[in-house]
C-alpha atoms as a PDB file:
ATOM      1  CA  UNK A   1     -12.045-115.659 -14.330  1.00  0.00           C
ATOM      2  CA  UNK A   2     -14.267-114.857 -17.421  1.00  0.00           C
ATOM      3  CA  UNK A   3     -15.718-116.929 -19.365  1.00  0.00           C
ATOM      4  CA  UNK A   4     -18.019-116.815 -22.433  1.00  0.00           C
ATOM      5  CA  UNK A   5     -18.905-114.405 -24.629  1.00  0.00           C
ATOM      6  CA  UNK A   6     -17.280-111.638 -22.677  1.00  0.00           C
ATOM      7  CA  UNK A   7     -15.077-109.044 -24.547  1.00  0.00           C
ATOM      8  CA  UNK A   8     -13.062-105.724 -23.784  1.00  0.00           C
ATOM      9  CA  UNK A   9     -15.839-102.645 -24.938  1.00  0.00           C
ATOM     10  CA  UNK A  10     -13.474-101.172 -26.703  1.00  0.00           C
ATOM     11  CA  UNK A  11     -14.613 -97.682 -26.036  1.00  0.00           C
ATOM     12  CA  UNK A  12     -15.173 -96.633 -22.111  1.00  0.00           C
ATOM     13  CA  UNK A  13     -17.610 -94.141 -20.896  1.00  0.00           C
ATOM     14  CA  UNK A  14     -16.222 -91.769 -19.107  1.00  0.00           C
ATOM     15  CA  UNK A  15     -17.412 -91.610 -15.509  1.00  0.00           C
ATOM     16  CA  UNK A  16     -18.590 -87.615 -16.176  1.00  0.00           C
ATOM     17  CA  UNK A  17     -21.021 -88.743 -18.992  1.00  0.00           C
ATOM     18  CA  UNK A  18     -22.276 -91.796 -16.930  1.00  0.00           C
ATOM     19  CA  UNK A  19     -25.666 -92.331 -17.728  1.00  0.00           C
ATOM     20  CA  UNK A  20     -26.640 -93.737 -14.197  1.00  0.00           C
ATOM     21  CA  UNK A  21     -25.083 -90.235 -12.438  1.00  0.00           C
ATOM     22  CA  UNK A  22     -28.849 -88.759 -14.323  1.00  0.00           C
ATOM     23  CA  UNK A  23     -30.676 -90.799 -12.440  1.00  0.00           C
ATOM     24  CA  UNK A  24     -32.386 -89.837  -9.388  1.00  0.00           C
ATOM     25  CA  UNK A  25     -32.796 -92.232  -7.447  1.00  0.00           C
ATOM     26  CA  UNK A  26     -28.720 -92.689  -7.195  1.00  0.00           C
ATOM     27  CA  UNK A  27     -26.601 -90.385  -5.033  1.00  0.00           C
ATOM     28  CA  UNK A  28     -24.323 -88.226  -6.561  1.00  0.00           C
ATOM     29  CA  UNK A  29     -20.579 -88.252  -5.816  1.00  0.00           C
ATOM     30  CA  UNK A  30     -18.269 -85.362  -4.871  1.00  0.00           C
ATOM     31  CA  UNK A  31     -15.187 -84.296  -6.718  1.00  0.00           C
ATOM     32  CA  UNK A  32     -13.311 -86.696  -4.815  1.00  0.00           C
ATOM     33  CA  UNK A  33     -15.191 -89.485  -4.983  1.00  0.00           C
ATOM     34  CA  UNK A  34     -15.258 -88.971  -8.562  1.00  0.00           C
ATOM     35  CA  UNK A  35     -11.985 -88.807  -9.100  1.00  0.00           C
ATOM     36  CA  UNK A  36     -10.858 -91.580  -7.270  1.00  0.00           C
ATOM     37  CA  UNK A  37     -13.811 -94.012  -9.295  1.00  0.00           C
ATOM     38  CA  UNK A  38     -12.120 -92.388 -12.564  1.00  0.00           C
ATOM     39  CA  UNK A  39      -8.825 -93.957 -11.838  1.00  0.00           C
ATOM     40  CA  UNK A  40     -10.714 -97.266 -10.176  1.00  0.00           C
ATOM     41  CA  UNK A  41     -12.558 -98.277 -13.335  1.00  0.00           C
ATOM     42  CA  UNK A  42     -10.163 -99.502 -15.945  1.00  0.00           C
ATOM     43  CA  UNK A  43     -12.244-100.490 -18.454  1.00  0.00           C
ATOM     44  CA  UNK A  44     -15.470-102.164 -19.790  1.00  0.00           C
ATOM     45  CA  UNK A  45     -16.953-105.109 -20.268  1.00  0.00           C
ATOM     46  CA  UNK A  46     -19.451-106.516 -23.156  1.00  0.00           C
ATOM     47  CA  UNK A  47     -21.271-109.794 -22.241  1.00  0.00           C
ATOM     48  CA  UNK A  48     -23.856-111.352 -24.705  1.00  0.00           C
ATOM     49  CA  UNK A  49     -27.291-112.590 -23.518  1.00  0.00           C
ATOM     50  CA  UNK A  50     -26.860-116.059 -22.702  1.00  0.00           C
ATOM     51  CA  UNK A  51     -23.086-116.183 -21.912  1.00  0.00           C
ATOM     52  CA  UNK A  52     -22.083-116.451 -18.050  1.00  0.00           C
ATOM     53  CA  UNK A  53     -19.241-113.931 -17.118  1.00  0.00           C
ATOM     54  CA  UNK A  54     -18.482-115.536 -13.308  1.00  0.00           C
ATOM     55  CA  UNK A  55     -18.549-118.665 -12.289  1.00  0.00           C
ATOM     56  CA  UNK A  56     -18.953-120.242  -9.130  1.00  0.00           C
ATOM     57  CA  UNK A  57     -15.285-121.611  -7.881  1.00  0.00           C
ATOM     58  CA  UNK A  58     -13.512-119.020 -10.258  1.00  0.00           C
ATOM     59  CA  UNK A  59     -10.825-116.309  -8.698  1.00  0.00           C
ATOM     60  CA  UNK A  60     -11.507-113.394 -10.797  1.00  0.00           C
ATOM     61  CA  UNK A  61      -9.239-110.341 -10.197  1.00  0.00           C
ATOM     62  CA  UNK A  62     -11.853-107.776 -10.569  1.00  0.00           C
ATOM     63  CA  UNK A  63     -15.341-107.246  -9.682  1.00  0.00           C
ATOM     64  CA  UNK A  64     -18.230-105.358 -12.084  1.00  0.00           C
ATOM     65  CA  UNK A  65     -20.666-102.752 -11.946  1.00  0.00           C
ATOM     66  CA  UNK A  66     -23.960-103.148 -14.524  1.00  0.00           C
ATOM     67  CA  UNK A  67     -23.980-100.122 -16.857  1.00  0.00           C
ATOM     68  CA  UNK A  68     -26.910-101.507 -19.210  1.00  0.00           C
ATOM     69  CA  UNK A  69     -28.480-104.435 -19.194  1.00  0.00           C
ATOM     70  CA  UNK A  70     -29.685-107.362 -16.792  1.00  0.00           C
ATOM     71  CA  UNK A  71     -28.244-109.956 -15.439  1.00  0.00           C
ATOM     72  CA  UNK A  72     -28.955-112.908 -13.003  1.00  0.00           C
ATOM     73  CA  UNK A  73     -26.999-114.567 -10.033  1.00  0.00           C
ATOM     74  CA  UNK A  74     -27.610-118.159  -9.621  1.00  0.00           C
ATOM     75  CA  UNK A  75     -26.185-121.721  -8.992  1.00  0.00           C
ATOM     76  CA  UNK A  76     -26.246-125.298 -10.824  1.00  0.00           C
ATOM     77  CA  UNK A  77     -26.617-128.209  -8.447  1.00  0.00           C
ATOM     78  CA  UNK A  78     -25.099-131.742  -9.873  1.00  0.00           C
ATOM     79  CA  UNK A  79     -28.075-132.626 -12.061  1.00  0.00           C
ATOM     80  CA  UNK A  80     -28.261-129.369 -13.517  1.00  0.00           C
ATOM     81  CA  UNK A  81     -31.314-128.070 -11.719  1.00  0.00           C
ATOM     82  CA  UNK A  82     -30.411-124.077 -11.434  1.00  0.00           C
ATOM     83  CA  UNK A  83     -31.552-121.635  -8.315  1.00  0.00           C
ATOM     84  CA  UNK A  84     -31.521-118.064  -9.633  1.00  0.00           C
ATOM     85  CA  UNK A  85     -30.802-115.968  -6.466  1.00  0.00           C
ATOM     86  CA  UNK A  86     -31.342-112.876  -7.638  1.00  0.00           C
ATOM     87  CA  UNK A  87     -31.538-110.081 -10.818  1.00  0.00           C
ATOM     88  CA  UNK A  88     -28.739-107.942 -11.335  1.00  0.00           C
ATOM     89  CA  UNK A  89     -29.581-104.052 -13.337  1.00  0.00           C
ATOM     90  CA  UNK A  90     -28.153-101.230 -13.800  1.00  0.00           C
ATOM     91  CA  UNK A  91     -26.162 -99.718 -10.530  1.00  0.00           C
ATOM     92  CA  UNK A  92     -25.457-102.972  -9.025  1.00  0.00           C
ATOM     93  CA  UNK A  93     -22.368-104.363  -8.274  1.00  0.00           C
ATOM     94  CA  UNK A  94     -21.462-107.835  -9.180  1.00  0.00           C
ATOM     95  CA  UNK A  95     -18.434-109.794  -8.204  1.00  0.00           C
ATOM     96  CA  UNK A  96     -17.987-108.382  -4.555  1.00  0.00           C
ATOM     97  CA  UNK A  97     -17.948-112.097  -3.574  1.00  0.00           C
ATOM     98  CA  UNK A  98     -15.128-113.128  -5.230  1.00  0.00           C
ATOM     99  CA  UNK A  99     -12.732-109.775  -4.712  1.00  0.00           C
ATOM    100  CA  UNK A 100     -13.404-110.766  -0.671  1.00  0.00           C
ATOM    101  CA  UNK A 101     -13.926-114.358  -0.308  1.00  0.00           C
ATOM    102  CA  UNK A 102     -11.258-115.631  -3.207  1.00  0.00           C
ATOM    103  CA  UNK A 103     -13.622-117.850  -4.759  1.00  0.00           C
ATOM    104  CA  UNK A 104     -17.269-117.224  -5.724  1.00  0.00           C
ATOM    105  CA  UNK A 105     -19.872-119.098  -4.592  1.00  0.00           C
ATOM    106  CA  UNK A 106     -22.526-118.208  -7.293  1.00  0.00           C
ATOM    107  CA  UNK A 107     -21.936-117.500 -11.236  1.00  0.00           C
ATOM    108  CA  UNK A 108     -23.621-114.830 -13.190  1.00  0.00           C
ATOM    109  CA  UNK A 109     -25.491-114.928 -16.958  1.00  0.00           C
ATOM    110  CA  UNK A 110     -26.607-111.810 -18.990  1.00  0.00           C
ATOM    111  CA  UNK A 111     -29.923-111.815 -19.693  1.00  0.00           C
ATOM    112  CA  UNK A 112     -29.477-108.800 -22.211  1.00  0.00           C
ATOM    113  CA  UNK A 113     -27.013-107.478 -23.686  1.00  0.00           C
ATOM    114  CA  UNK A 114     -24.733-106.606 -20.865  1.00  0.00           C
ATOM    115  CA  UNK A 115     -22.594-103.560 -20.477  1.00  0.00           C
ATOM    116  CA  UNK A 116     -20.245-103.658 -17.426  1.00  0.00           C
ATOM    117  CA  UNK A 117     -17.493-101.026 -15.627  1.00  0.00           C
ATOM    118  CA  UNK A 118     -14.447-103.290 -14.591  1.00  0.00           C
ATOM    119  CA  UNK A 119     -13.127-102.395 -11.103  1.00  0.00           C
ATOM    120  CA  UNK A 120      -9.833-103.916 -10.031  1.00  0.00           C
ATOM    121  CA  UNK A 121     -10.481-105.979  -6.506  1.00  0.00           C
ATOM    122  CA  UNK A 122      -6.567-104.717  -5.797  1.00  0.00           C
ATOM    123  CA  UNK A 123      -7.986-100.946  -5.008  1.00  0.00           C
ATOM    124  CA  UNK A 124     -10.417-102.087  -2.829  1.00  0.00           C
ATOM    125  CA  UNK A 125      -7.555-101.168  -0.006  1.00  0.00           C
ATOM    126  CA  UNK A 126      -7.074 -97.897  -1.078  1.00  0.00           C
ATOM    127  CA  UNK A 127     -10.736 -97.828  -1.302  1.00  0.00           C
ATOM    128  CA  UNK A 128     -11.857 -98.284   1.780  1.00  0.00           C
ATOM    129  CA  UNK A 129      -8.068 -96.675   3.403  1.00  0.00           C
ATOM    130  CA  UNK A 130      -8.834 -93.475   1.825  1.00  0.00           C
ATOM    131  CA  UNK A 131     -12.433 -92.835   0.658  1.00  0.00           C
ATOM    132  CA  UNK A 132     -14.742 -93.879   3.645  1.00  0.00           C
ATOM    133  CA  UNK A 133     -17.632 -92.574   2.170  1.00  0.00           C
ATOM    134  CA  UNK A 134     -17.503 -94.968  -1.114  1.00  0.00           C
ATOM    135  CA  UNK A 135     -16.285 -97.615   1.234  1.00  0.00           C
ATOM    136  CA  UNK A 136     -19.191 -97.681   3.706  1.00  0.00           C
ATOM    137  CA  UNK A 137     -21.382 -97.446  -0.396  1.00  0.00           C
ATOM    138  CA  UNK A 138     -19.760-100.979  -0.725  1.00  0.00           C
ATOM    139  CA  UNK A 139     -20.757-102.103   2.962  1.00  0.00           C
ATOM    140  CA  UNK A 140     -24.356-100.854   1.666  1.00  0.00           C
ATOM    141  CA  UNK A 141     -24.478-102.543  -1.207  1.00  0.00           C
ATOM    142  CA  UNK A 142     -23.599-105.634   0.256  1.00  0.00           C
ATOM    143  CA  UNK A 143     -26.048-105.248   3.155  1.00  0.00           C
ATOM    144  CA  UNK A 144     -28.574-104.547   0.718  1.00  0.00           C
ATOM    145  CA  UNK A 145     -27.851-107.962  -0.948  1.00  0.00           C
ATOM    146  CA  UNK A 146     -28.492-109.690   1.724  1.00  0.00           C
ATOM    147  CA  UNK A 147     -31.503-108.059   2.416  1.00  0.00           C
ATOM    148  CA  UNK A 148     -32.940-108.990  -0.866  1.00  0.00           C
ATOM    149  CA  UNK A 149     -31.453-112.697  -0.254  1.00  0.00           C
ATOM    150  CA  UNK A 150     -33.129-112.596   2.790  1.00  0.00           C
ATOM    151  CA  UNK A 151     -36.604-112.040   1.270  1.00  0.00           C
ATOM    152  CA  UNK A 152     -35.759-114.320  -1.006  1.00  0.00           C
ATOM    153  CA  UNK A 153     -35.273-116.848   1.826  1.00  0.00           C
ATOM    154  CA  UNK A 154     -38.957-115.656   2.891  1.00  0.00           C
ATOM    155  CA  UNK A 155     -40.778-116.446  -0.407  1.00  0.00           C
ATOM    156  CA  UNK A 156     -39.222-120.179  -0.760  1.00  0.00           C
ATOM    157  CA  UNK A 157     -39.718-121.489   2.930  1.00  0.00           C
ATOM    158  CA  UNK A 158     -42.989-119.655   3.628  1.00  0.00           C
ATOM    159  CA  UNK A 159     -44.999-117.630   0.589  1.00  0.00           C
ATOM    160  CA  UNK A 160     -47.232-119.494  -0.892  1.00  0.00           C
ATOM    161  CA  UNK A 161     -46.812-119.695  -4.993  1.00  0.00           C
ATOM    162  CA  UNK A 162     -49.441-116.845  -5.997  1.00  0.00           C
ATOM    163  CA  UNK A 163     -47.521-114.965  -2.708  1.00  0.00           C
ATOM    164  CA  UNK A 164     -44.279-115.456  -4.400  1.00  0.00           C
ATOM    165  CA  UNK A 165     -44.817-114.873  -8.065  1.00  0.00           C
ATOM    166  CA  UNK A 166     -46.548-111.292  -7.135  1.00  0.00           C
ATOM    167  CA  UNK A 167     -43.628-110.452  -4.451  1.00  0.00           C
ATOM    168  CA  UNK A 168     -40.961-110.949  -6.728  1.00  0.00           C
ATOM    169  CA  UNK A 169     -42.730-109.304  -9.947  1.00  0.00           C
ATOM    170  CA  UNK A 170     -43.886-106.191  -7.476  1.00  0.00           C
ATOM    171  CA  UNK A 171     -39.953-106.326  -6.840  1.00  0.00           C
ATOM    172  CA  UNK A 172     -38.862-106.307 -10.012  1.00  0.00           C
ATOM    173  CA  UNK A 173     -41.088-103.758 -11.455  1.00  0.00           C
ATOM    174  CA  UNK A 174     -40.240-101.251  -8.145  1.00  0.00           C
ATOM    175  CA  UNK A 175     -35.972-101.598  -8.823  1.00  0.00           C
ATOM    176  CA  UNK A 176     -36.545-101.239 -13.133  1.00  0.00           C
ATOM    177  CA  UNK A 177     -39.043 -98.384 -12.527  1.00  0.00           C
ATOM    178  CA  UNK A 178     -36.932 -97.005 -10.163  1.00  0.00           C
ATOM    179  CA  UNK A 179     -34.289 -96.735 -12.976  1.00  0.00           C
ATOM    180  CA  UNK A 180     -36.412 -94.861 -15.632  1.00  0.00           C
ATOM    181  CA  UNK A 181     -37.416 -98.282 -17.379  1.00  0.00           C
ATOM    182  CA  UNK A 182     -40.993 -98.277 -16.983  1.00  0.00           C
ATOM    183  CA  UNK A 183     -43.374 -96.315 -19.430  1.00  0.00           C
ATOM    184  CA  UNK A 184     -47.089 -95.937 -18.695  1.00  0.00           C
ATOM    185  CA  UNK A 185     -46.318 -97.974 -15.925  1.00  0.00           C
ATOM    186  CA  UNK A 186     -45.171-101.034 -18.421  1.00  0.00           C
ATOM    187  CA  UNK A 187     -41.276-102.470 -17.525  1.00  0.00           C
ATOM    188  CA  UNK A 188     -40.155-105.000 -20.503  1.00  0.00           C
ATOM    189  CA  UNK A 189     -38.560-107.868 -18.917  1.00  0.00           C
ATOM    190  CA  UNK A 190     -36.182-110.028 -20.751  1.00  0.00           C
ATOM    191  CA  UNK A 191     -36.969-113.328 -18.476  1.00  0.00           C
ATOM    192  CA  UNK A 192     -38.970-115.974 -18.990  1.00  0.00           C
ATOM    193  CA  UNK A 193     -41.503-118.247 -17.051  1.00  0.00           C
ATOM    194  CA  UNK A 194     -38.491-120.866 -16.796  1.00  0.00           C
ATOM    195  CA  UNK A 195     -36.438-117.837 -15.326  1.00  0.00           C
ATOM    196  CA  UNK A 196     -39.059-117.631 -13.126  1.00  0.00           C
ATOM    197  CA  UNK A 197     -39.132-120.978 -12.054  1.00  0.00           C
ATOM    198  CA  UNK A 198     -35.672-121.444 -11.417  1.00  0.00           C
ATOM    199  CA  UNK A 199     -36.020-118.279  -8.963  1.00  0.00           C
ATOM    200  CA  UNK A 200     -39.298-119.338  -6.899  1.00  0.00           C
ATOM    201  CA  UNK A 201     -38.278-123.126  -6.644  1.00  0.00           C
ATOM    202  CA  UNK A 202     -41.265-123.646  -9.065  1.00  0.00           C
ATOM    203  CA  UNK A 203     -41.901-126.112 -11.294  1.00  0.00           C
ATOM    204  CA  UNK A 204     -42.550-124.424 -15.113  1.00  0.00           C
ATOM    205  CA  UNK A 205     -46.467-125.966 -14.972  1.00  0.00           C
ATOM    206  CA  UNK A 206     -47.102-124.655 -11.662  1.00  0.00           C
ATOM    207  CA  UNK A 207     -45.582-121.109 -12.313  1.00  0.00           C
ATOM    208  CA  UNK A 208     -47.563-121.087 -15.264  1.00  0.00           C
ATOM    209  CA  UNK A 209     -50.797-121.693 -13.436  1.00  0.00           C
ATOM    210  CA  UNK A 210     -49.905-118.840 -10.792  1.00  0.00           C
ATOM    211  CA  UNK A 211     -49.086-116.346 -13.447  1.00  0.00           C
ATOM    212  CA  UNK A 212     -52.329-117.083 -14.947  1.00  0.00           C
ATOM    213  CA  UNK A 213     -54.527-116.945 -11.481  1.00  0.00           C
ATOM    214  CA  UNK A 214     -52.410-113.583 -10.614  1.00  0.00           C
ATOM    215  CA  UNK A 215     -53.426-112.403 -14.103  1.00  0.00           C
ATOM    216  CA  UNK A 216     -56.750-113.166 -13.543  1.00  0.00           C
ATOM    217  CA  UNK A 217     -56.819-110.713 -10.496  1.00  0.00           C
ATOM    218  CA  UNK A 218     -56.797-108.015 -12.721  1.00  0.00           C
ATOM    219  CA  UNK A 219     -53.736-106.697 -10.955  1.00  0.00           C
ATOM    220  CA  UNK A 220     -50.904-107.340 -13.682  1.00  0.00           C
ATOM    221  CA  UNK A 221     -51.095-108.059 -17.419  1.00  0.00           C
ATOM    222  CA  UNK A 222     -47.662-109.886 -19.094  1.00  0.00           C
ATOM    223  CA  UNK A 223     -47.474-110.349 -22.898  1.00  0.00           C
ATOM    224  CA  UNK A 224     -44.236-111.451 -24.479  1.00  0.00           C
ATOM    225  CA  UNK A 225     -42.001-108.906 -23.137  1.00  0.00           C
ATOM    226  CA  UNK A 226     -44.267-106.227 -21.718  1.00  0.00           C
ATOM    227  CA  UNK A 227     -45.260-106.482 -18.048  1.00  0.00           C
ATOM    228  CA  UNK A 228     -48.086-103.841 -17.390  1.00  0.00           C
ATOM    229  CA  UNK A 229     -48.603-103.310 -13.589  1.00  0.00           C
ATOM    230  CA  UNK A 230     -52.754-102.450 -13.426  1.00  0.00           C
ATOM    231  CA  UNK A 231     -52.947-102.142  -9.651  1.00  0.00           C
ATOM    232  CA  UNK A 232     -50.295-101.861  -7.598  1.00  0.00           C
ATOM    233  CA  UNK A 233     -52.260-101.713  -4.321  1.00  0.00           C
ATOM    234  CA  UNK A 234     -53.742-105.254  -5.243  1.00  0.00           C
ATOM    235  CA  UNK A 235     -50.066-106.622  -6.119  1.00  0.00           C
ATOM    236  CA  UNK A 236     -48.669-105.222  -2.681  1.00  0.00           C
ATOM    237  CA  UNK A 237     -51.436-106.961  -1.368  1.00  0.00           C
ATOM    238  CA  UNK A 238     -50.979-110.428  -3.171  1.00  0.00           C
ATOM    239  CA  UNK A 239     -47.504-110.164  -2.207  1.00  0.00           C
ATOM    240  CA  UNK A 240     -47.998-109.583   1.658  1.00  0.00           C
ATOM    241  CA  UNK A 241     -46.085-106.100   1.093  1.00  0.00           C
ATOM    242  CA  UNK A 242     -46.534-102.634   1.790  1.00  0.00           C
ATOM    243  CA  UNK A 243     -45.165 -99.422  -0.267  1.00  0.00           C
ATOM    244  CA  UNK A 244     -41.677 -98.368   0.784  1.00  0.00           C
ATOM    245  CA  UNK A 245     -40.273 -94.606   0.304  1.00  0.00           C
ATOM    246  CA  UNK A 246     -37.851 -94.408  -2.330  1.00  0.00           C
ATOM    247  CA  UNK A 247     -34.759 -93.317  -0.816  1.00  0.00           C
ATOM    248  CA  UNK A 248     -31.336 -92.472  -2.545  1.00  0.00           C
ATOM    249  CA  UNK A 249     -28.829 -95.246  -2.902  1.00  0.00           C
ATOM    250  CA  UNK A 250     -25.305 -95.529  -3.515  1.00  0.00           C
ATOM    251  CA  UNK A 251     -23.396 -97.109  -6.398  1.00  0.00           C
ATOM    252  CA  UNK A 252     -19.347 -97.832  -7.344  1.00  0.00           C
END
């Protein structure tokens, strides 16, 4: 099921020219694999900032991976208070809950404007049948959602705010720089402090405070869009973190 201000691109990218196959840090397919993810994408997706594309109890009969843009998981209790569970960029897959489980449990907002490569959940069969490689990428992808999730977990029941609000910045900056989007080690992030919020289980006052105290460290500055990282040792060690090797990752 889509919803919102969600339309058919109109012109698809072929999987050759794919900007993400440029970037290092993903793993690069063989002939096969390529083939087979040239017939499994059947077309693409424009979302507008602001509009949700899934939504949580909705059957939708594909599943997505982000081009360009950013997105964000979350989900809207009764009163309307909203948990953001997690970012979406470019090379993630979105939707993998619903092609397995039926239903999803979560719904999903563009932040920016979103470009996304439509995958029918049908093929997932012949996927993981006849390309074991790309299947066991899925079965990483997922594993490395949970991870996140996981950490996630960590930050609400046990970091303290200044803890949290560096972890998930430090995050954030690592997975967009990652991509190619940092420049003199500045990222521009298109969330807000009430995006924020909604993630750490913060109140908008009290993230504001943190943001400025975490400021005030010298290790980060933020202005409007730009988020400048200063000193990354002093963020990794705000956050409770240490440096991990960049490895190469899969995507569909």
């Amino acid at each position: 099921m889509i919803l919102g201000n969600a339309k058919p691109n109109g012109e698809i990218t072929p999987c050759e020219q794919c900007p993400l196959r440029r970037l290092p840090c993903l793993r690069e397919f063989t002939l096969n694999e390529l083939e087979f993810v040239k017939r499994f994408k059947v077309d693409e997706l424009r979302v507008e900032p602001g509009a949700s594309f899934l939504y949580e109890g909705s059957r939708s009969e594909h599943l997505y991976t982000v081009l360009r843009g950013w997105a964000f998981r979350y989900k809207m209790l009764d009163d309307g208070r909203r948990q953001i569970l997690n970012f979406a960029l470019p090379a993630d897959m979105v939707g993998l809950q619903g092609a397995v489980m039926e239903e999803m449990e979560h719904s999903v907002e563009a932040l920016t404007p979103l470009t996304l490569c439509v995958l029918p959940r049908h093929r997932l069969y012949e996927l993981y049948s006849q390309y074991p490689t790309l299947a066991f990428d899925i079965t990483w992808l997922a594993a490395r959602e949970e991870q996140m999730l996981e950490e996630h977990l960590v930050s609400i029941g046990r970091r303290s705010a200044l803890e949290r609000v560096a972890y998930v910045l430090l995050h954030l900056y690592n997975r967009a720089s990652e991509l190619g989007m940092a420049r003199n080690n500045v990222v521009q992030f298109p969330f807000t402090q009430q995006h924020l919020a909604d993630a750490l289980g913060l109140s908008l006052v009290h993230t504001n405070k943190t943001l400025k105290r975490l400021m005030a460290t010298k290790a980060i500055r933020w202005q409007g869009r730009d988020f400048e990282l200063l000193d990354k040792g002093v963020l990794h060690g705000l956050a409770g973190t240490v440096p991990a090797p960049q490895k190469n990752r899969p995507f569909i």
